[in-house]
N, C-alpha and C. Protein backbone atom coordinates (compact mmCIF):
# COMPACT_ATOMS: atom_id res chain seq x y z
N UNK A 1 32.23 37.27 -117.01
CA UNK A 1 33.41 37.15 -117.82
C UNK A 1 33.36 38.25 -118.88
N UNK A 2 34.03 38.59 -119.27
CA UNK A 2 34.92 39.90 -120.16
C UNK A 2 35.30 39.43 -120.94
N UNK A 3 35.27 40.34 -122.21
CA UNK A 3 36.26 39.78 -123.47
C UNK A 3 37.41 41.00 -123.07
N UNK A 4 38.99 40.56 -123.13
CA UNK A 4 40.21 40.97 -122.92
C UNK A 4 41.50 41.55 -124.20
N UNK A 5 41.19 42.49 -124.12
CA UNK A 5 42.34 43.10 -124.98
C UNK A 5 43.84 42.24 -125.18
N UNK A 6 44.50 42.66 -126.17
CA UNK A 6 45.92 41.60 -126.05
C UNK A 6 46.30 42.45 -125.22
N UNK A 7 46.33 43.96 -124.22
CA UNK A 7 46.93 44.00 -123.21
C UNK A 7 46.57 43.54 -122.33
N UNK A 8 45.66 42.52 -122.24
CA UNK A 8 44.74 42.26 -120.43
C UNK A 8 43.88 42.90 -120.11
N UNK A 9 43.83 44.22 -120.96
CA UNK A 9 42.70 45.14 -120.61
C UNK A 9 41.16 44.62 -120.88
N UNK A 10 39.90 45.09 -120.29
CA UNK A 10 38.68 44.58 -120.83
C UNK A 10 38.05 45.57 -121.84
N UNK A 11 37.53 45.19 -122.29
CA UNK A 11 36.69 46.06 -123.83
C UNK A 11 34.98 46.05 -123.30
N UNK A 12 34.59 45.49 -122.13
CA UNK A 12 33.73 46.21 -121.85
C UNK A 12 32.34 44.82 -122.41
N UNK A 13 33.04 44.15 -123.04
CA UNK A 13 31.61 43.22 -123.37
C UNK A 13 31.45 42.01 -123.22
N UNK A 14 30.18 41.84 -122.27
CA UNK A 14 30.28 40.91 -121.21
C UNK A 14 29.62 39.34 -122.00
N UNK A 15 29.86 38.34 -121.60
CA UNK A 15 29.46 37.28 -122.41
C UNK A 15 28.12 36.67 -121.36
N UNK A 16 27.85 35.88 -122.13
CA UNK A 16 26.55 34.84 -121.64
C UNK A 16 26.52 33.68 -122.34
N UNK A 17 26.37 32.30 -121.21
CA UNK A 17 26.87 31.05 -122.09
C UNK A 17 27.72 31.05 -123.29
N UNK A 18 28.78 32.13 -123.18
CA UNK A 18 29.77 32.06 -124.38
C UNK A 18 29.94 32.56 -125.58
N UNK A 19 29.00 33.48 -125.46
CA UNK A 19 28.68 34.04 -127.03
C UNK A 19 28.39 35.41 -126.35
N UNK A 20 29.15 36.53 -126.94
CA UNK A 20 28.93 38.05 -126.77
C UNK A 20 27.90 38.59 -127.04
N UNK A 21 28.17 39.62 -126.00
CA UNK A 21 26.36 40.08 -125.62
C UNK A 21 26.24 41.38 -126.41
N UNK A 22 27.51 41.60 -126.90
CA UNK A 22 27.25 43.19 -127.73
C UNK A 22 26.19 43.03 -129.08
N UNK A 23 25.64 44.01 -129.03
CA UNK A 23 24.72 43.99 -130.36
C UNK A 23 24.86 43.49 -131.87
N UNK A 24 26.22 43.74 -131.86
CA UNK A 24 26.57 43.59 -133.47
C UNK A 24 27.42 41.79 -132.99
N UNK A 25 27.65 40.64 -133.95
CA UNK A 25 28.47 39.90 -133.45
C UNK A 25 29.79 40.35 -134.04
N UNK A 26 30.94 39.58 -133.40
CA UNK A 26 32.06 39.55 -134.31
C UNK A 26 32.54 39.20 -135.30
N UNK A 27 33.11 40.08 -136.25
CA UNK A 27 33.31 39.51 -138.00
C UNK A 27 33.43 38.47 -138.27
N UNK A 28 34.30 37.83 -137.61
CA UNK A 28 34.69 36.12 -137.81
C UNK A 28 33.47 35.40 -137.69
N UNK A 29 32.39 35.71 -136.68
CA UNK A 29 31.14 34.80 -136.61
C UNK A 29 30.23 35.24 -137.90
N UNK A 30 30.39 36.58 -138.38
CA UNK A 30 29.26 36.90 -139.31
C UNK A 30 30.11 36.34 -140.42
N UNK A 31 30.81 35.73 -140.39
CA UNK A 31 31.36 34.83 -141.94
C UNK A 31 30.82 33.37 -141.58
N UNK A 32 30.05 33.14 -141.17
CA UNK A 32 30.07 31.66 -140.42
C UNK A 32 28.82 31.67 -141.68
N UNK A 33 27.71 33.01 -141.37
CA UNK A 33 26.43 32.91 -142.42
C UNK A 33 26.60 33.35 -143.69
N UNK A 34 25.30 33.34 -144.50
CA UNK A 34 25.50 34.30 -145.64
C UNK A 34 23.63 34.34 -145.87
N UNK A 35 23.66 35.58 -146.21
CA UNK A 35 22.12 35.43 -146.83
C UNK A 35 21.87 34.90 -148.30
N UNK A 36 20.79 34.21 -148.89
CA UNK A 36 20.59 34.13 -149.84
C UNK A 36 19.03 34.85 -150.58
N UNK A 37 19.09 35.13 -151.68
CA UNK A 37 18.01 35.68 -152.06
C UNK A 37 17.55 34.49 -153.40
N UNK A 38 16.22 34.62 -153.26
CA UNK A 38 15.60 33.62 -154.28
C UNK A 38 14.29 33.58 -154.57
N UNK A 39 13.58 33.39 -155.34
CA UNK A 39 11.61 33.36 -155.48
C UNK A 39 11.02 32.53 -154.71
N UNK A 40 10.18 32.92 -154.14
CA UNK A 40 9.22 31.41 -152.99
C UNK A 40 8.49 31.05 -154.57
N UNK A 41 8.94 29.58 -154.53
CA UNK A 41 7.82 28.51 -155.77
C UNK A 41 6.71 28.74 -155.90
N UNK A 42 5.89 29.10 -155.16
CA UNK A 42 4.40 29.66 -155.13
C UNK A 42 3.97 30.76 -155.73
N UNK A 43 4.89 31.42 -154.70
CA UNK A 43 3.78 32.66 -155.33
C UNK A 43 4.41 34.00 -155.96
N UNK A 44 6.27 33.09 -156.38
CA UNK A 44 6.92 33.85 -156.83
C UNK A 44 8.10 35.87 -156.48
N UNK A 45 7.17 35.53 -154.97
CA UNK A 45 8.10 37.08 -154.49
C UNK A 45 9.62 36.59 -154.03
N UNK A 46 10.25 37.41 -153.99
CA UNK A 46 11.79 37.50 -154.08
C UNK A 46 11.73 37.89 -152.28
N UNK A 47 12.51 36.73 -151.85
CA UNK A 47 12.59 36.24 -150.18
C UNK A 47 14.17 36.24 -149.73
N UNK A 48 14.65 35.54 -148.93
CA UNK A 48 15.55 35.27 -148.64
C UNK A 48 15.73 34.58 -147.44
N UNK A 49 16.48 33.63 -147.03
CA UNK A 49 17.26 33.00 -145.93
C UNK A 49 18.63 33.28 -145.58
N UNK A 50 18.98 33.21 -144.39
CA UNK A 50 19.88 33.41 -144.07
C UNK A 50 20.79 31.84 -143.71
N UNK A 51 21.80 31.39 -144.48
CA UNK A 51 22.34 29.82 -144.27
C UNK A 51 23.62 29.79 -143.43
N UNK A 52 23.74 28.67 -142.33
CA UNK A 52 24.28 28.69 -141.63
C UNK A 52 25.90 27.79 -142.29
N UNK A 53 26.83 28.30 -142.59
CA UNK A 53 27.76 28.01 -143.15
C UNK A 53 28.70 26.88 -142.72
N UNK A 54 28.30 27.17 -141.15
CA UNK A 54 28.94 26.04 -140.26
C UNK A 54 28.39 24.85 -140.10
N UNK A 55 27.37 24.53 -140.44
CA UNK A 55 26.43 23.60 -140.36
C UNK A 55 26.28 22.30 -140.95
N UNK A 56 27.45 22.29 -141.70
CA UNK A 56 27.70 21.12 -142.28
C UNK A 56 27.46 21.21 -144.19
N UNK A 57 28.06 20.42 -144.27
CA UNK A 57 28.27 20.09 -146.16
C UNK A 57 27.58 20.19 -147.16
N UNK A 58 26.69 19.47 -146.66
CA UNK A 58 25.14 19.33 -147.34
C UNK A 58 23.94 19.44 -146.49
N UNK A 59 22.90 20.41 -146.28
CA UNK A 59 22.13 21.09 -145.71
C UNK A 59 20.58 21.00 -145.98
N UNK A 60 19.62 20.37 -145.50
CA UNK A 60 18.36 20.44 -146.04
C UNK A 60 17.77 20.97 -145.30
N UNK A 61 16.63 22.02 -145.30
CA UNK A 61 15.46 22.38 -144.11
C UNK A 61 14.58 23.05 -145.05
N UNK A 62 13.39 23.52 -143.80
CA UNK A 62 12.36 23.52 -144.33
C UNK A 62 11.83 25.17 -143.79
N UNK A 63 11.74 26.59 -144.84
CA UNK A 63 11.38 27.52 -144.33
C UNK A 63 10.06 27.86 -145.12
N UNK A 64 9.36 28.64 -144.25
CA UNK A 64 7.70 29.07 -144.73
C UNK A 64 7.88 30.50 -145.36
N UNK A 65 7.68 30.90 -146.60
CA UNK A 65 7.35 31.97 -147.11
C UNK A 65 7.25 33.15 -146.61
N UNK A 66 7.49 34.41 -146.34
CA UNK A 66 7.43 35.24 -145.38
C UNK A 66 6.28 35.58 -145.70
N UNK A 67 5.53 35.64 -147.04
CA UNK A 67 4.66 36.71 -147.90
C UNK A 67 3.35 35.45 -148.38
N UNK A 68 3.60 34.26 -148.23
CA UNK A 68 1.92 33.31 -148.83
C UNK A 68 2.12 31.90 -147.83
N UNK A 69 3.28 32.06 -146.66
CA UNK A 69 3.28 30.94 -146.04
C UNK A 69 3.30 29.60 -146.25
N UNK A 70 3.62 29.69 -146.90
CA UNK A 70 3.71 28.10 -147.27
C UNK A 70 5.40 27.46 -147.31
N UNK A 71 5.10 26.19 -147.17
CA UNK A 71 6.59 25.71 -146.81
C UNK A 71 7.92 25.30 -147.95
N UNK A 72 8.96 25.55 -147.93
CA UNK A 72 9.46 26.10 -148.79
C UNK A 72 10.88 24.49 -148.46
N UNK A 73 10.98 24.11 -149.51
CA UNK A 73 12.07 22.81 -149.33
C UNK A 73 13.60 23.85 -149.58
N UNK A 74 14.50 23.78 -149.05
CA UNK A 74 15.39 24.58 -149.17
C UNK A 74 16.75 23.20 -148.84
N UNK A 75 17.45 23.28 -150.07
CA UNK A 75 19.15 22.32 -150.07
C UNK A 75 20.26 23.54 -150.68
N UNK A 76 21.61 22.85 -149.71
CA UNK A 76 22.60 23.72 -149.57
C UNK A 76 23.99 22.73 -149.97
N UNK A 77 24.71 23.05 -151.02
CA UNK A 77 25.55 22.41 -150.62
C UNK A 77 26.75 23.35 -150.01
N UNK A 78 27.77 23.29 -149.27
CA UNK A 78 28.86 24.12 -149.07
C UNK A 78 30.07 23.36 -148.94
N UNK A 79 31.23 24.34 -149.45
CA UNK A 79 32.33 23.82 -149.60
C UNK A 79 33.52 24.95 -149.19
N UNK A 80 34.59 24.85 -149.00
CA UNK A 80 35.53 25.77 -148.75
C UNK A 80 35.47 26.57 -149.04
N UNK A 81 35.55 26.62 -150.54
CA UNK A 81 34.97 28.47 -151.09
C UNK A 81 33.53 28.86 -150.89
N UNK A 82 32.90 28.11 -149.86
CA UNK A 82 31.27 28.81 -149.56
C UNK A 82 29.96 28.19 -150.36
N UNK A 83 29.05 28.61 -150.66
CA UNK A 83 27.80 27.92 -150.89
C UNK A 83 28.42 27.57 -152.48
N UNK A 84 27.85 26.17 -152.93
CA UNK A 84 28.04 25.95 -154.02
C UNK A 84 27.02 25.19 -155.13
N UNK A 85 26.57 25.21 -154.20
CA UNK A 85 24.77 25.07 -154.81
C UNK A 85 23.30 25.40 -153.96
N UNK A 86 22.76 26.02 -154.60
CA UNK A 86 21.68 26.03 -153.52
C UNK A 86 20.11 25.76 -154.72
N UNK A 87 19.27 24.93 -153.86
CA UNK A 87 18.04 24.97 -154.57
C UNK A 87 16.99 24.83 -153.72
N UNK A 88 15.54 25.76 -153.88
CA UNK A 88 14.75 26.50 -153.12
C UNK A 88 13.16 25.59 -154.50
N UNK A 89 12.93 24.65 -153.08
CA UNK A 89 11.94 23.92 -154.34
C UNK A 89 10.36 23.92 -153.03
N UNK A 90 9.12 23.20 -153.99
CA UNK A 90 7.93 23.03 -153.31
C UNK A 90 8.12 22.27 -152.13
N UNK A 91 7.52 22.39 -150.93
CA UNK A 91 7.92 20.97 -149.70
C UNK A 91 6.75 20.15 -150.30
N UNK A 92 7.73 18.60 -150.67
CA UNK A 92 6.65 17.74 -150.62
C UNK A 92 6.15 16.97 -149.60
């Protein structure tokens, strides 16, 4: 399957289970994320996650430090106009 021009024409980029195979995604999907930047609690270096926007309202998970590994409690809230709180605490 092909993604199709509004003339019918193909643009050349082929899908797999539904999601385009071209390198870059499409704008509309790269609004879906947003990165955030913030200190890992530990050991204080300046990190970041990338949050999935679509994912629902209120968001909890759990990412490991890129730089002292350790696990990192991460809450999201989001709302129409986009992230509206975020807090990046110790995992207890």
């Amino acid at each position: 399957m092909s993604l199709e021009g509004l003339n019918g024409e193909s643009n050349g980029v082929e899908h797999a289970n539904g999601r385009p195979s071209a390198e870059r995604a499409p704008r509309f999907l790269e609004m879906l994320e947003e990165r955030r930047y913030f200190d890992c609690p530990y050991c204080m270096t300046r990190i970041s996650t990338v949050i999935d926007l679509g994912g629902g309202r209120n968001q909890s998970f759990t990412e490991d430090c890129e730089v002292c590994c350790r696990p990192i409690a991460i809450h999201v809230a989001i709302r129409e106009e986009g992230i509206v709180g975020f807090l990046a605490e110790p995992e207890s």
